[in-house]
PDB file of N, CA and C in Angstrom:
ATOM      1  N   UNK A   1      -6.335  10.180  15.204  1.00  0.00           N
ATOM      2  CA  UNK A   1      -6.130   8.943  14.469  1.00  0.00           C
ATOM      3  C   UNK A   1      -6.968   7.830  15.108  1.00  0.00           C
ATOM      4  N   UNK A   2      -7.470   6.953  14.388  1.00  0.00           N
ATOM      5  CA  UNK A   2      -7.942   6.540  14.845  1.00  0.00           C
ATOM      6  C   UNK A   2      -7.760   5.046  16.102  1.00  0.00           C
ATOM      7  N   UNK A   3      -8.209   4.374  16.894  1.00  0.00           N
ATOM      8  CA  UNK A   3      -7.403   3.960  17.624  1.00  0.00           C
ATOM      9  C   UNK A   3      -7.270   2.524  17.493  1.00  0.00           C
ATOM     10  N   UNK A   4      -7.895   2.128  16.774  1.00  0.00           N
ATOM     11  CA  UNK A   4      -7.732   0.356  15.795  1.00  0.00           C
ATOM     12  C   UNK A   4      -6.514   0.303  15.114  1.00  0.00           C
ATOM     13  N   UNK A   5      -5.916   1.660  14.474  1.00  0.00           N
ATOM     14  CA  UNK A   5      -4.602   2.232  13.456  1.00  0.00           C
ATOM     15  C   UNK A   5      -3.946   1.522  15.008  1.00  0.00           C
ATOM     16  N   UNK A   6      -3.935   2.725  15.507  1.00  0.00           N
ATOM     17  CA  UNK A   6      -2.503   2.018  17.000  1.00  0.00           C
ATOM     18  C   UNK A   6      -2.294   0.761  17.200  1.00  0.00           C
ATOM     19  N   UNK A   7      -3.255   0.124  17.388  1.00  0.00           N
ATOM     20  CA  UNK A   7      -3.278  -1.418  17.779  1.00  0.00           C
ATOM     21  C   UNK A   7      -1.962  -2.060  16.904  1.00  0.00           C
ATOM     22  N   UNK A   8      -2.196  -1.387  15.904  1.00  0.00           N
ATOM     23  CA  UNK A   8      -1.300  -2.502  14.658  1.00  0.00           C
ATOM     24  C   UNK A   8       0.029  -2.135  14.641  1.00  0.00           C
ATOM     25  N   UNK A   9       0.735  -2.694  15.207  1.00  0.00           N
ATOM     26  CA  UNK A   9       2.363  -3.351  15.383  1.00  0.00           C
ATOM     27  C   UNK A   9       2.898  -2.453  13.297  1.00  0.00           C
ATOM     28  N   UNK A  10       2.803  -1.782  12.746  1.00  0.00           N
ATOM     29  CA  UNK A  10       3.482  -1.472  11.969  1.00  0.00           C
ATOM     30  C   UNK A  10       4.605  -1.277  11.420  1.00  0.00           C
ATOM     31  N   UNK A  11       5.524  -1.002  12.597  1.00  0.00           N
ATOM     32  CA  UNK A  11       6.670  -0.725  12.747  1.00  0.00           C
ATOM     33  C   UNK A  11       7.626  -2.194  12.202  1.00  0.00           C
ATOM     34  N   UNK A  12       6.984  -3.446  13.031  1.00  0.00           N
ATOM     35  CA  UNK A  12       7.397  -4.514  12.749  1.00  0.00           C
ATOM     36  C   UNK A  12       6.417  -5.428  11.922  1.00  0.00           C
ATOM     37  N   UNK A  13       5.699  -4.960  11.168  1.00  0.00           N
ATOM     38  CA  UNK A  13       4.922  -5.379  10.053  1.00  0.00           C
ATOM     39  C   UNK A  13       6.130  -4.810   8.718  1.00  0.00           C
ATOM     40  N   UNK A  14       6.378  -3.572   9.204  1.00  0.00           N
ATOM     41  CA  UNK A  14       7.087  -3.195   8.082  1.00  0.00           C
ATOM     42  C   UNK A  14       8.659  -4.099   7.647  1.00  0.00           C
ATOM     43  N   UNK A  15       8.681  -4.379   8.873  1.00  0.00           N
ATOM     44  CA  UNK A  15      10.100  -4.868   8.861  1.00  0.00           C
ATOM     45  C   UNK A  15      10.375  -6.410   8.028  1.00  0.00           C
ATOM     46  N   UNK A  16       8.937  -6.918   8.782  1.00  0.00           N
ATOM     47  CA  UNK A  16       8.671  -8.268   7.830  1.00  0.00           C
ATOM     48  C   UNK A  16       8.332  -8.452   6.087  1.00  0.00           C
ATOM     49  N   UNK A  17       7.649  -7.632   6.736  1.00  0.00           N
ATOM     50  CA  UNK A  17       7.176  -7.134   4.752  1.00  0.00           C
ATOM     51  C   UNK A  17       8.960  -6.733   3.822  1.00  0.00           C
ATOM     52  N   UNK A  18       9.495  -5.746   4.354  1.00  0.00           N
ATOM     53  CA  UNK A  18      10.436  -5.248   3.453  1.00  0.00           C
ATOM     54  C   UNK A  18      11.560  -6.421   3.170  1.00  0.00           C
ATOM     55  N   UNK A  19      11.426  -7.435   4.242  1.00  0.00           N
ATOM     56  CA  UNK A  19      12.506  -8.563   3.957  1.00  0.00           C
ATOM     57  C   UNK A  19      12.164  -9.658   2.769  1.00  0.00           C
ATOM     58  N   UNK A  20      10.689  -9.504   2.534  1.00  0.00           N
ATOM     59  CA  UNK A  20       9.916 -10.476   1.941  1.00  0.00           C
ATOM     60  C   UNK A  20      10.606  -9.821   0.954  1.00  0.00           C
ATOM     61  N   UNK A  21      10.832  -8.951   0.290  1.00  0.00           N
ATOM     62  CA  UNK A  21      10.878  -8.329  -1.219  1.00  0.00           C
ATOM     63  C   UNK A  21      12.357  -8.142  -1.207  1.00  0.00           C
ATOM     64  N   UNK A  22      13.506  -8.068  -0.736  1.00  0.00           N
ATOM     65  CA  UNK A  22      15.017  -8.167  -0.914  1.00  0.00           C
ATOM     66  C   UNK A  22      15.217  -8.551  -2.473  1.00  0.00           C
ATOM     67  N   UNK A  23      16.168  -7.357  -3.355  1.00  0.00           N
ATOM     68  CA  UNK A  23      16.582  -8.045  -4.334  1.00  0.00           C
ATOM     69  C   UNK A  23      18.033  -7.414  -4.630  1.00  0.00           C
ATOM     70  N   UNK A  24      17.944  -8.144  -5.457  1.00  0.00           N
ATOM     71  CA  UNK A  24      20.225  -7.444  -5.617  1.00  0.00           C
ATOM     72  C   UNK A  24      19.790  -6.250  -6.800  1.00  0.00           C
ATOM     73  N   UNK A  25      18.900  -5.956  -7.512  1.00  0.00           N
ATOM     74  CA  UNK A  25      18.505  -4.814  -8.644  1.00  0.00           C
ATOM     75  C   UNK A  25      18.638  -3.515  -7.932  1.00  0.00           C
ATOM     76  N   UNK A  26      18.527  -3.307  -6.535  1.00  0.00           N
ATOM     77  CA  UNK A  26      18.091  -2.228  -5.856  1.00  0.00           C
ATOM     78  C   UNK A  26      16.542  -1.389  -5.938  1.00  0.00           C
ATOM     79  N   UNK A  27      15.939  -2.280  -6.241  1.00  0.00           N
ATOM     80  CA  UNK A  27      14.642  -1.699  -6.798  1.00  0.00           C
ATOM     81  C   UNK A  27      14.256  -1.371  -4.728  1.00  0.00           C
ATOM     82  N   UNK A  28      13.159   0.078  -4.826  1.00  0.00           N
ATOM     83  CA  UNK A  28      12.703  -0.012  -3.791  1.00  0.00           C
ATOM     84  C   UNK A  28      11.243  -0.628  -3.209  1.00  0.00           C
ATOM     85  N   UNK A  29      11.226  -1.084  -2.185  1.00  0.00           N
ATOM     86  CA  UNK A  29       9.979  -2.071  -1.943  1.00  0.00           C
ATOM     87  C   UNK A  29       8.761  -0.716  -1.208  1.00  0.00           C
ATOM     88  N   UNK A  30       7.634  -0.296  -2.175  1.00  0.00           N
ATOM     89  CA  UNK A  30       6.838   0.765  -1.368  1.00  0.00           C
ATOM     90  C   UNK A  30       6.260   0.217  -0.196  1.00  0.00           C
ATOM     91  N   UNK A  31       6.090   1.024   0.623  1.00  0.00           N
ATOM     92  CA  UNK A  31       6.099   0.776   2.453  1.00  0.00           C
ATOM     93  C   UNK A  31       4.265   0.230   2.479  1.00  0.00           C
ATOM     94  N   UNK A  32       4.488  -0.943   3.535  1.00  0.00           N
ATOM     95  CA  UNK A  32       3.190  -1.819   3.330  1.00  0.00           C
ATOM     96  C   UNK A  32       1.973  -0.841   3.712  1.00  0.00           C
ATOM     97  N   UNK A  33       1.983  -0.013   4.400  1.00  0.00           N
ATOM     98  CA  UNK A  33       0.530   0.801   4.311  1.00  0.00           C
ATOM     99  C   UNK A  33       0.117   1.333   2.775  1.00  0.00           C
ATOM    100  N   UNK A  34       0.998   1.617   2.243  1.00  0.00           N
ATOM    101  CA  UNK A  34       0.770   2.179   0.507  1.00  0.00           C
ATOM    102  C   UNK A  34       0.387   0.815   0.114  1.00  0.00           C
ATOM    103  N   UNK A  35       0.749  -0.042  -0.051  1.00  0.00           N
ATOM    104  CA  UNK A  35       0.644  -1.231  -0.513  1.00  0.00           C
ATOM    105  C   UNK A  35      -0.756  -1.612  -0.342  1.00  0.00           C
ATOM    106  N   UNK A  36      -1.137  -2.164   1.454  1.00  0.00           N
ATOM    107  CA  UNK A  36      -2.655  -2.497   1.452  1.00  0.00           C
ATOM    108  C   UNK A  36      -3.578  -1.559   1.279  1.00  0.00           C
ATOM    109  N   UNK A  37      -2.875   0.346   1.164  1.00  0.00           N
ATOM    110  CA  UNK A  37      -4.335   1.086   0.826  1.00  0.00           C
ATOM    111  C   UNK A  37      -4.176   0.608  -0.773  1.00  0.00           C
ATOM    112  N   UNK A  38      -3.366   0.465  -1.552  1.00  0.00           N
ATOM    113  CA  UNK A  38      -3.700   0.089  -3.163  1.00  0.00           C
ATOM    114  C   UNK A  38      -4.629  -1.321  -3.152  1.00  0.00           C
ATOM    115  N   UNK A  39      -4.346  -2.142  -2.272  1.00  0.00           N
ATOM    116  CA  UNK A  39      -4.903  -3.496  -2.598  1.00  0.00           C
ATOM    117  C   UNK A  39      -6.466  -2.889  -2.246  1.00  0.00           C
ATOM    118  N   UNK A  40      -6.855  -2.154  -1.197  1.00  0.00           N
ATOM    119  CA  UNK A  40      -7.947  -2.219  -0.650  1.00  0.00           C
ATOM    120  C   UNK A  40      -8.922  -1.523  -1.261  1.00  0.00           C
ATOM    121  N   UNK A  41      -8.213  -0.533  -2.028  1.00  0.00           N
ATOM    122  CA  UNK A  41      -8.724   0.334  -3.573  1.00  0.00           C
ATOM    123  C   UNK A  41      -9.121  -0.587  -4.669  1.00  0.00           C
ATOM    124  N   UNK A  42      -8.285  -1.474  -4.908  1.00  0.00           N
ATOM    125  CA  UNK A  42      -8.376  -2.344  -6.296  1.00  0.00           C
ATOM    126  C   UNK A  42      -9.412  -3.083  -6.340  1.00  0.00           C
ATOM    127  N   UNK A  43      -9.437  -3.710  -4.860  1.00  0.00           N
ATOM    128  CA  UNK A  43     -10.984  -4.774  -3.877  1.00  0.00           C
ATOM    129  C   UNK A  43     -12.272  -3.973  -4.553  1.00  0.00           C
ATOM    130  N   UNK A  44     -12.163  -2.913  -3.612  1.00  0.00           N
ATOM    131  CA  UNK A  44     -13.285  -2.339  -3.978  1.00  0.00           C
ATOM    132  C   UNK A  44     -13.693  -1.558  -5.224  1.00  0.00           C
ATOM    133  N   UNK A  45     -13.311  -1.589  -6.000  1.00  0.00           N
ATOM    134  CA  UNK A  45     -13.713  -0.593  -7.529  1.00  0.00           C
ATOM    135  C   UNK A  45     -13.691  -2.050  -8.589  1.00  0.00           C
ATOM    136  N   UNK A  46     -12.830  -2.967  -7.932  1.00  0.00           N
ATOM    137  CA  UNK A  46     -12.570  -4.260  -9.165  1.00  0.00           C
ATOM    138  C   UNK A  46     -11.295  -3.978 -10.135  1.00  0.00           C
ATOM    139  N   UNK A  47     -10.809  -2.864  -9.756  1.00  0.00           N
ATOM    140  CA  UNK A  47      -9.866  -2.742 -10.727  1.00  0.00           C
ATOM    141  C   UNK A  47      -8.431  -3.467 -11.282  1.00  0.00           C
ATOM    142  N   UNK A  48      -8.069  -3.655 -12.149  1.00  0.00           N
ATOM    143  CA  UNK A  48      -6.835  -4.298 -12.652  1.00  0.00           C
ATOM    144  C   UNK A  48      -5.585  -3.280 -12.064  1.00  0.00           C
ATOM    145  N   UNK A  49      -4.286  -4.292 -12.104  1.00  0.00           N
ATOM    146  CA  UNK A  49      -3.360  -3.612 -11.123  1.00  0.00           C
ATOM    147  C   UNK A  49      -2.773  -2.774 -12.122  1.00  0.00           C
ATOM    148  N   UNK A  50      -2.640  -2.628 -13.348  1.00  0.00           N
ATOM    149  CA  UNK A  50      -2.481  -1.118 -14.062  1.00  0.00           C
ATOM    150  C   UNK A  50      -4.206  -0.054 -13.969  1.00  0.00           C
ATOM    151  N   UNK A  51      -4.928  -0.453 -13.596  1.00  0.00           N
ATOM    152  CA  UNK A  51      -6.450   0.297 -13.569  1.00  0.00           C
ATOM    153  C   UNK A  51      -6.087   0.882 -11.943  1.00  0.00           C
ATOM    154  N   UNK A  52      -5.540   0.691 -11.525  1.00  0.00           N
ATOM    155  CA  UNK A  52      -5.639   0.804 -10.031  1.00  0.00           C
ATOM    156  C   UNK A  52      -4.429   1.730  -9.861  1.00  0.00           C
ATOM    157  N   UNK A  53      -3.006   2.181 -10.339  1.00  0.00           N
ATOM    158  CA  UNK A  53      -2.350   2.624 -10.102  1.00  0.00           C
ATOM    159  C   UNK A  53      -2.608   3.797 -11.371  1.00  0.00           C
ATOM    160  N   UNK A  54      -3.124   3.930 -12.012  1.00  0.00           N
ATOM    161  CA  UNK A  54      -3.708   4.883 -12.832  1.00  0.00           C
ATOM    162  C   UNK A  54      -4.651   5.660 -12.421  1.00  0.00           C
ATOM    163  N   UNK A  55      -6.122   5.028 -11.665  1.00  0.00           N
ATOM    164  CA  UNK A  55      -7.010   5.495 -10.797  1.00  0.00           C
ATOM    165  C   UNK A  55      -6.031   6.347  -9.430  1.00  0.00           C
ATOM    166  N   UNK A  56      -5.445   5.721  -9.121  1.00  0.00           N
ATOM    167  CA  UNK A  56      -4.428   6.654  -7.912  1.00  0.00           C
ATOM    168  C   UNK A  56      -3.597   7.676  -8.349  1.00  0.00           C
ATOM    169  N   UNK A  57      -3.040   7.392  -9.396  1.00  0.00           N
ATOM    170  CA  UNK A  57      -2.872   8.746 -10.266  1.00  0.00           C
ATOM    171  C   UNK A  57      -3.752  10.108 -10.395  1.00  0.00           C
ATOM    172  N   UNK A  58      -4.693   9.566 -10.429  1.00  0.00           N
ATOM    173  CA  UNK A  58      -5.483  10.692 -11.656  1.00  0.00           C
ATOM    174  C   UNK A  58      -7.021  10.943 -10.996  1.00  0.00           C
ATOM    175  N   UNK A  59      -6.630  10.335  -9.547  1.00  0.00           N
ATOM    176  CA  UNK A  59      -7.965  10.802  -8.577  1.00  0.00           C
ATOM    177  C   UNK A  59      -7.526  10.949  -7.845  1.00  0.00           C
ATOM    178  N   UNK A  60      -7.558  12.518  -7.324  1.00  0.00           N
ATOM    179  CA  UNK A  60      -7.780  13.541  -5.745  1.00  0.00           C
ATOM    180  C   UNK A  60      -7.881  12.379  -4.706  1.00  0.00           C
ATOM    181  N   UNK A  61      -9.560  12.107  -5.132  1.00  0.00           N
ATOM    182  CA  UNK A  61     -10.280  11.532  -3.912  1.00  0.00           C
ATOM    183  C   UNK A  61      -9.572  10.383  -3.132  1.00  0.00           C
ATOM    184  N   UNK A  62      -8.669   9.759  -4.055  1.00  0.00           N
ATOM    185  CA  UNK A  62      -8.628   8.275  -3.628  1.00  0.00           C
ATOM    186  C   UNK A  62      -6.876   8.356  -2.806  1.00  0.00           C
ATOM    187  N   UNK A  63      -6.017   9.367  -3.261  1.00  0.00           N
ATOM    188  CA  UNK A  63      -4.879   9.833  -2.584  1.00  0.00           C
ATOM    189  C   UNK A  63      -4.586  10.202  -1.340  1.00  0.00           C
ATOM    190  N   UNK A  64      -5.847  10.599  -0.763  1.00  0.00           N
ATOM    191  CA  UNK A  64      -5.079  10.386   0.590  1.00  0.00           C
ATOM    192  C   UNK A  64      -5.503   8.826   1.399  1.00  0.00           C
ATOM    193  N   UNK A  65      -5.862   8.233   0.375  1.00  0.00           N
ATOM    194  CA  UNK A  65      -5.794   6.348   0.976  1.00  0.00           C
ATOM    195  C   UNK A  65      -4.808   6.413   1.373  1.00  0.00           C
ATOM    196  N   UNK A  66      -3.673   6.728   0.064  1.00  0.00           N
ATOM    197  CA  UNK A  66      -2.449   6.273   0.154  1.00  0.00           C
ATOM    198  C   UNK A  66      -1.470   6.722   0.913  1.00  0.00           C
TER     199      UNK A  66
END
């Protein structure tokens, strides 16, 4: 793995992130590494946020971003 990945406090990135999204629906909040590999997919291709979770669908290549 690589060793820039280690550096990053995730554990308590996650913790901050999942509080940001709290709702009484029970909906679940997907875990922030899924999250910034989708954003970092969308950056680069330009895609719209239904173009982008469709592209992650329906491409091999781009799944193990996520």
């Amino acid at each position: 793995m690589d060793k820039k990945v280690n550096r990053i406090p995730w554990v308590e990135l996650e913790k901050k992130y999942v509080k940001k999204f709290l709702n009484n629906k029970g909906n679940i909040v997907q875990p922030l590494r899924m999250a910034l590999d989708a954003l970092l997919i969308q950056k680069k291709y330009g895609f719209s946020d239904e173009e982008t979770i469709m592209q992650i669908q329906e491409n091999p290549y781009l799944q193990p971003f996520i």
